[in-house]
C-alpha atoms as a PDB file:
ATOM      1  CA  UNK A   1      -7.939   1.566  27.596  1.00  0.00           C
ATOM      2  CA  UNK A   2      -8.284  -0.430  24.660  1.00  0.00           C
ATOM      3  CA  UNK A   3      -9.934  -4.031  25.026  1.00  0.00           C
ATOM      4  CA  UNK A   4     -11.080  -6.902  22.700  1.00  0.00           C
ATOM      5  CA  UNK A   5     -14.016  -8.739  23.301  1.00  0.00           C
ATOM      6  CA  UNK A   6     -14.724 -11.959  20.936  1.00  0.00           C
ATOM      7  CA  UNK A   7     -18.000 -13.620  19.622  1.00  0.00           C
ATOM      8  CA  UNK A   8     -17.894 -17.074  18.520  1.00  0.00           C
ATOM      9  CA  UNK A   9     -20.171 -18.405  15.225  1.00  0.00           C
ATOM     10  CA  UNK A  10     -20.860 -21.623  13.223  1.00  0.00           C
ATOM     11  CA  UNK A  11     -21.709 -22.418  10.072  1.00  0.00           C
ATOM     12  CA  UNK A  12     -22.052 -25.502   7.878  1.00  0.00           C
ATOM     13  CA  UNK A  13     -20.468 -25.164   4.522  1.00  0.00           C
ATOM     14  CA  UNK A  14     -19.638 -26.799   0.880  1.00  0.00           C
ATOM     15  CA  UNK A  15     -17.321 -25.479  -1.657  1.00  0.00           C
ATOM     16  CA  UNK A  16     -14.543 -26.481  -4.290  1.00  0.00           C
ATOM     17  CA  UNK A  17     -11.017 -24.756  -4.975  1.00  0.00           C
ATOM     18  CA  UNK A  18     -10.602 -24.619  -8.620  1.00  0.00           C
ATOM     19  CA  UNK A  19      -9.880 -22.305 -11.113  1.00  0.00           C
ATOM     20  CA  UNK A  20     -12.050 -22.308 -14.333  1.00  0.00           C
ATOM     21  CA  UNK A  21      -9.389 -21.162 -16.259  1.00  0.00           C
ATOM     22  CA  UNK A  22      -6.990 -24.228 -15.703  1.00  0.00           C
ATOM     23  CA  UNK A  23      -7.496 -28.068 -16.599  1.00  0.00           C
ATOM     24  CA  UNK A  24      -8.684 -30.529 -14.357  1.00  0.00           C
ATOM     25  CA  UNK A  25      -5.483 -31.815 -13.864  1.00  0.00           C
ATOM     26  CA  UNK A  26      -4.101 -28.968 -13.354  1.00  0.00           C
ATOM     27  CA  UNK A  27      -6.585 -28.158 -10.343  1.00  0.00           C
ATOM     28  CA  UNK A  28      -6.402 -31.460  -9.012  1.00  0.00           C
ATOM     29  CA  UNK A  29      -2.251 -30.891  -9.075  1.00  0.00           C
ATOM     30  CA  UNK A  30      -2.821 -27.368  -7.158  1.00  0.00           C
ATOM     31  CA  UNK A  31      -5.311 -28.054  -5.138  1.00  0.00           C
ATOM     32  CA  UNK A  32      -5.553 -32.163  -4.250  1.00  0.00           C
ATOM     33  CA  UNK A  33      -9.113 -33.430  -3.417  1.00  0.00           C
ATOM     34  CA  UNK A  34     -10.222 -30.250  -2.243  1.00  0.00           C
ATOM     35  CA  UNK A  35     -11.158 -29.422  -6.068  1.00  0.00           C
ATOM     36  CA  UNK A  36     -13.191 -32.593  -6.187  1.00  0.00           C
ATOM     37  CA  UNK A  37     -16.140 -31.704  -8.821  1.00  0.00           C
ATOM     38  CA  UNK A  38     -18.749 -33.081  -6.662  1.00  0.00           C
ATOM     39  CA  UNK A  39     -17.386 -30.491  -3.826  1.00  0.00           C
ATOM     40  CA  UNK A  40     -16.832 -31.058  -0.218  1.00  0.00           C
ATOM     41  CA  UNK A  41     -17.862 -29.640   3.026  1.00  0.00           C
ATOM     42  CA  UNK A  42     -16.514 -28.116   6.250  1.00  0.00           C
ATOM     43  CA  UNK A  43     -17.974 -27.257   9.755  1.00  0.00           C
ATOM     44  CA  UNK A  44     -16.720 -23.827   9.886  1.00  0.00           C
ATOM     45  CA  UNK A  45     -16.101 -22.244  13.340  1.00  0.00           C
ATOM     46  CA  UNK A  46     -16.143 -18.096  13.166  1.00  0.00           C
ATOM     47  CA  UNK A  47     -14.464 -15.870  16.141  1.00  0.00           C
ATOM     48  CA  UNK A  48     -15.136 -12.218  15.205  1.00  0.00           C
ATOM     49  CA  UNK A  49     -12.858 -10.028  17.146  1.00  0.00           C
ATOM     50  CA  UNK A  50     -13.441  -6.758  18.080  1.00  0.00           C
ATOM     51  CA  UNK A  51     -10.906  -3.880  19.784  1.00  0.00           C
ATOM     52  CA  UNK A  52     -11.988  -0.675  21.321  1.00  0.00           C
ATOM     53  CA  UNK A  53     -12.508   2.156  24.048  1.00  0.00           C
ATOM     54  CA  UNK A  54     -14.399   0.435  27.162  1.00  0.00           C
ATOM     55  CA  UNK A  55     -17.785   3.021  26.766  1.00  0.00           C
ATOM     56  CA  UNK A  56     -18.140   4.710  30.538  1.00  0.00           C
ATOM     57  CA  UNK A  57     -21.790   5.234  30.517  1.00  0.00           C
ATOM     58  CA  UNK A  58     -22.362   1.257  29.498  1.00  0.00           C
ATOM     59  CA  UNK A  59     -18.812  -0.427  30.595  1.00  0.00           C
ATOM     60  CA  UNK A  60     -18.986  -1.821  26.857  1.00  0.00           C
ATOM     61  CA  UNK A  61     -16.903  -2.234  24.082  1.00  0.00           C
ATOM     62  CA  UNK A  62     -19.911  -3.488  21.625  1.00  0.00           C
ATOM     63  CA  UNK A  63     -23.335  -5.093  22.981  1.00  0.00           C
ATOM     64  CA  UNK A  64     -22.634  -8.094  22.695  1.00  0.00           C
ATOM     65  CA  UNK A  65     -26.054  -9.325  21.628  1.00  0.00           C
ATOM     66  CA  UNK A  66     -25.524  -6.305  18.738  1.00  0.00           C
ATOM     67  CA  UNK A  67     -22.469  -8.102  17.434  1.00  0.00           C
ATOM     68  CA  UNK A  68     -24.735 -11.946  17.848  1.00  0.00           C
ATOM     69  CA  UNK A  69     -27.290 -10.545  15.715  1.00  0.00           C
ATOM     70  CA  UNK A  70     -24.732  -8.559  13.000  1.00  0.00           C
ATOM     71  CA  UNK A  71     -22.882 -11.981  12.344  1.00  0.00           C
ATOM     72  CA  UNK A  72     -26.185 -14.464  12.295  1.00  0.00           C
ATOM     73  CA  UNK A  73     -28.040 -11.466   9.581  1.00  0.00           C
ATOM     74  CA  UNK A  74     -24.293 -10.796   7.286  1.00  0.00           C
ATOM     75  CA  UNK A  75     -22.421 -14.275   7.490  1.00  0.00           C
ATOM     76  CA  UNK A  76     -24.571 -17.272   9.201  1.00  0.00           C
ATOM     77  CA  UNK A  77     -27.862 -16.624   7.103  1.00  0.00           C
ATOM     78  CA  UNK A  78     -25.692 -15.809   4.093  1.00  0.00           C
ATOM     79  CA  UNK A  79     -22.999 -18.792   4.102  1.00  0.00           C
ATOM     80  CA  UNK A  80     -24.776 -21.767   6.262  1.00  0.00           C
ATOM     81  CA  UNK A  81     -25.438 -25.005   4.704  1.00  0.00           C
ATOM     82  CA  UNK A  82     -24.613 -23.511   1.158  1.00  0.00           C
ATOM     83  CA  UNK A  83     -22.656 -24.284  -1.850  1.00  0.00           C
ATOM     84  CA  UNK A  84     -19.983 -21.304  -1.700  1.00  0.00           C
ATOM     85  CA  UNK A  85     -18.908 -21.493  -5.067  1.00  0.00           C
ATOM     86  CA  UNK A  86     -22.702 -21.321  -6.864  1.00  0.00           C
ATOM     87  CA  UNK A  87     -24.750 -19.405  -3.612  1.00  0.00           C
ATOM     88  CA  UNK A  88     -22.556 -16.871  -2.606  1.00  0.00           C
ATOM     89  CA  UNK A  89     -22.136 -14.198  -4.515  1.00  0.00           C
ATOM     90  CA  UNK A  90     -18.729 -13.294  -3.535  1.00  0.00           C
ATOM     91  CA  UNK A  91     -17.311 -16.408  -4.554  1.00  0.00           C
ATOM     92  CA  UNK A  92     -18.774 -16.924  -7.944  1.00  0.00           C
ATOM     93  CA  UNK A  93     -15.112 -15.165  -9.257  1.00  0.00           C
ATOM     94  CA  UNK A  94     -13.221 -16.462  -5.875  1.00  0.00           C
ATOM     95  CA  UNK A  95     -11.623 -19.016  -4.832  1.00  0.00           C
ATOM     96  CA  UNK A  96     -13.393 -20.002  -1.693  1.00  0.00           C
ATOM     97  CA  UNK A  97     -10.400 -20.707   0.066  1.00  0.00           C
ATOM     98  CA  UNK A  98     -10.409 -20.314   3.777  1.00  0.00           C
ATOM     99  CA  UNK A  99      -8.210 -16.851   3.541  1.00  0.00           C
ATOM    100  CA  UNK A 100     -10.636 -15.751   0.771  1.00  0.00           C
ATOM    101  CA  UNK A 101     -13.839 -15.973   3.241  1.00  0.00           C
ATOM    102  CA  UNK A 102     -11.412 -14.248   5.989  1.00  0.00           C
ATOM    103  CA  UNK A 103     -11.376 -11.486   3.814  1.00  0.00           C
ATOM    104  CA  UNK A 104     -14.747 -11.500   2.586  1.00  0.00           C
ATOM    105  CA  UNK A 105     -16.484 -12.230   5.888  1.00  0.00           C
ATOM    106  CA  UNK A 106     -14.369  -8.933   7.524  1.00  0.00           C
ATOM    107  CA  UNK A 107     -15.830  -6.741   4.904  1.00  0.00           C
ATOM    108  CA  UNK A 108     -19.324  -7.895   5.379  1.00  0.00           C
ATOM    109  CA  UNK A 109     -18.728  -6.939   8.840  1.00  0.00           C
ATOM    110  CA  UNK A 110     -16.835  -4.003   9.212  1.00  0.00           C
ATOM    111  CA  UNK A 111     -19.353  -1.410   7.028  1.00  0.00           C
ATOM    112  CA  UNK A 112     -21.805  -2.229  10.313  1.00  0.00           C
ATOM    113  CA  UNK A 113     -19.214  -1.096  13.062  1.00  0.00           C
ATOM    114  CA  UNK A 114     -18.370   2.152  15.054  1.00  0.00           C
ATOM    115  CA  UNK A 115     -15.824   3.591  13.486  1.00  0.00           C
ATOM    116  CA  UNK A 116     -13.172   3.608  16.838  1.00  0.00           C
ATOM    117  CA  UNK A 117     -13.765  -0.141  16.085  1.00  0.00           C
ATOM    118  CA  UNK A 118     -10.800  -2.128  15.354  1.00  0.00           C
ATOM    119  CA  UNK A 119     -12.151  -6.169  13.702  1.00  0.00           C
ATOM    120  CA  UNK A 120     -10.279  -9.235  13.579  1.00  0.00           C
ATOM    121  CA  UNK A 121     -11.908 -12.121  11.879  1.00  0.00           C
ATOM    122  CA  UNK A 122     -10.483 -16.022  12.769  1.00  0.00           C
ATOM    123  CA  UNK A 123     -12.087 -18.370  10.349  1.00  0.00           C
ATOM    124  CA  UNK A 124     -11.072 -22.084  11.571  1.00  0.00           C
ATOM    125  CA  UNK A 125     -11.619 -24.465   8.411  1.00  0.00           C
ATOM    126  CA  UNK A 126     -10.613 -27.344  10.574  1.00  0.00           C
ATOM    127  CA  UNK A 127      -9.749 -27.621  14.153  1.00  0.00           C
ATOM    128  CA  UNK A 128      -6.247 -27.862  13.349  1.00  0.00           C
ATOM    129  CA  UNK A 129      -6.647 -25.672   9.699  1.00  0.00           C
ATOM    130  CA  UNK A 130      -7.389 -21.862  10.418  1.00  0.00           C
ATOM    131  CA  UNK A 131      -7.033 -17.955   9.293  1.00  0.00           C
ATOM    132  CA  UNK A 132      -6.890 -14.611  10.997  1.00  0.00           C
ATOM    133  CA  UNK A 133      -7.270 -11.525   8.994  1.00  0.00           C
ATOM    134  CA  UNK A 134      -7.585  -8.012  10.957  1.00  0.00           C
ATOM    135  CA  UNK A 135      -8.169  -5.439   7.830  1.00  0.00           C
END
């Protein structure tokens, strides 16, 4: 029997969609106010997902408090209340869009699960504005 169980982050947030290879105006066309030079900010909300077997000796599918501590070491201390674009590594080259982190925060996760682990990562940019990305 295969079951998800969900673990719910925050983080805090600035970046800038732009392209260095394109004009200003060309940015600004693309990507509105969200490629304002002086950057902008979001409160991110995080929902890692993970699917397994229900284990019969511990009636889990991950310890939960295993999965807390994985996403506060690999994406909270890593991403909150920083400049994307110029303190992340992953996003000196990357369009910090929210379906770039998706992908980026999945595989800073999934190197640090079991194997018979399935991971779906929801990245909500807004509370309206949000991505899903499952590998």
């Amino acid at each position: 029997m295969r079951v998800t169980i969900s673990r719910k982050a925050h983080f805090n947030a600035a970046h800038r969609l732009f392209r260095k290879d394109w004009s200003d105006a060309q940015n600004i066309s693309v990507f509105g106010k969200c490629s304002n030079p002086h950057y902008h900010g979001h409160n991110y909300e995080l929902i890692a997902h993970i699917t397994g077997e229900i284990d019969p000796e511990t009636g889990y599918v991950m310890d939960m408090k295993v999965l807390k501590d994985l996403i506060k070491e690999k994406i909270e201390d890593e991403f909150d209340h920083k400049n994307l674009n110029e303190e992340v590594p992953e996003f000196i080259d990357l369009i910090p869009t929210a379906e770039n982190m998706a992908v980026v925060i999945y595989q800073k996760l999934i190197p640090h699960l079991n194997d018979k682990h399935d991971l779906s990562v929801t990245l909500y940019e807004t509370p309206r504005n949000y991505v899903t990305f499952s590998g």
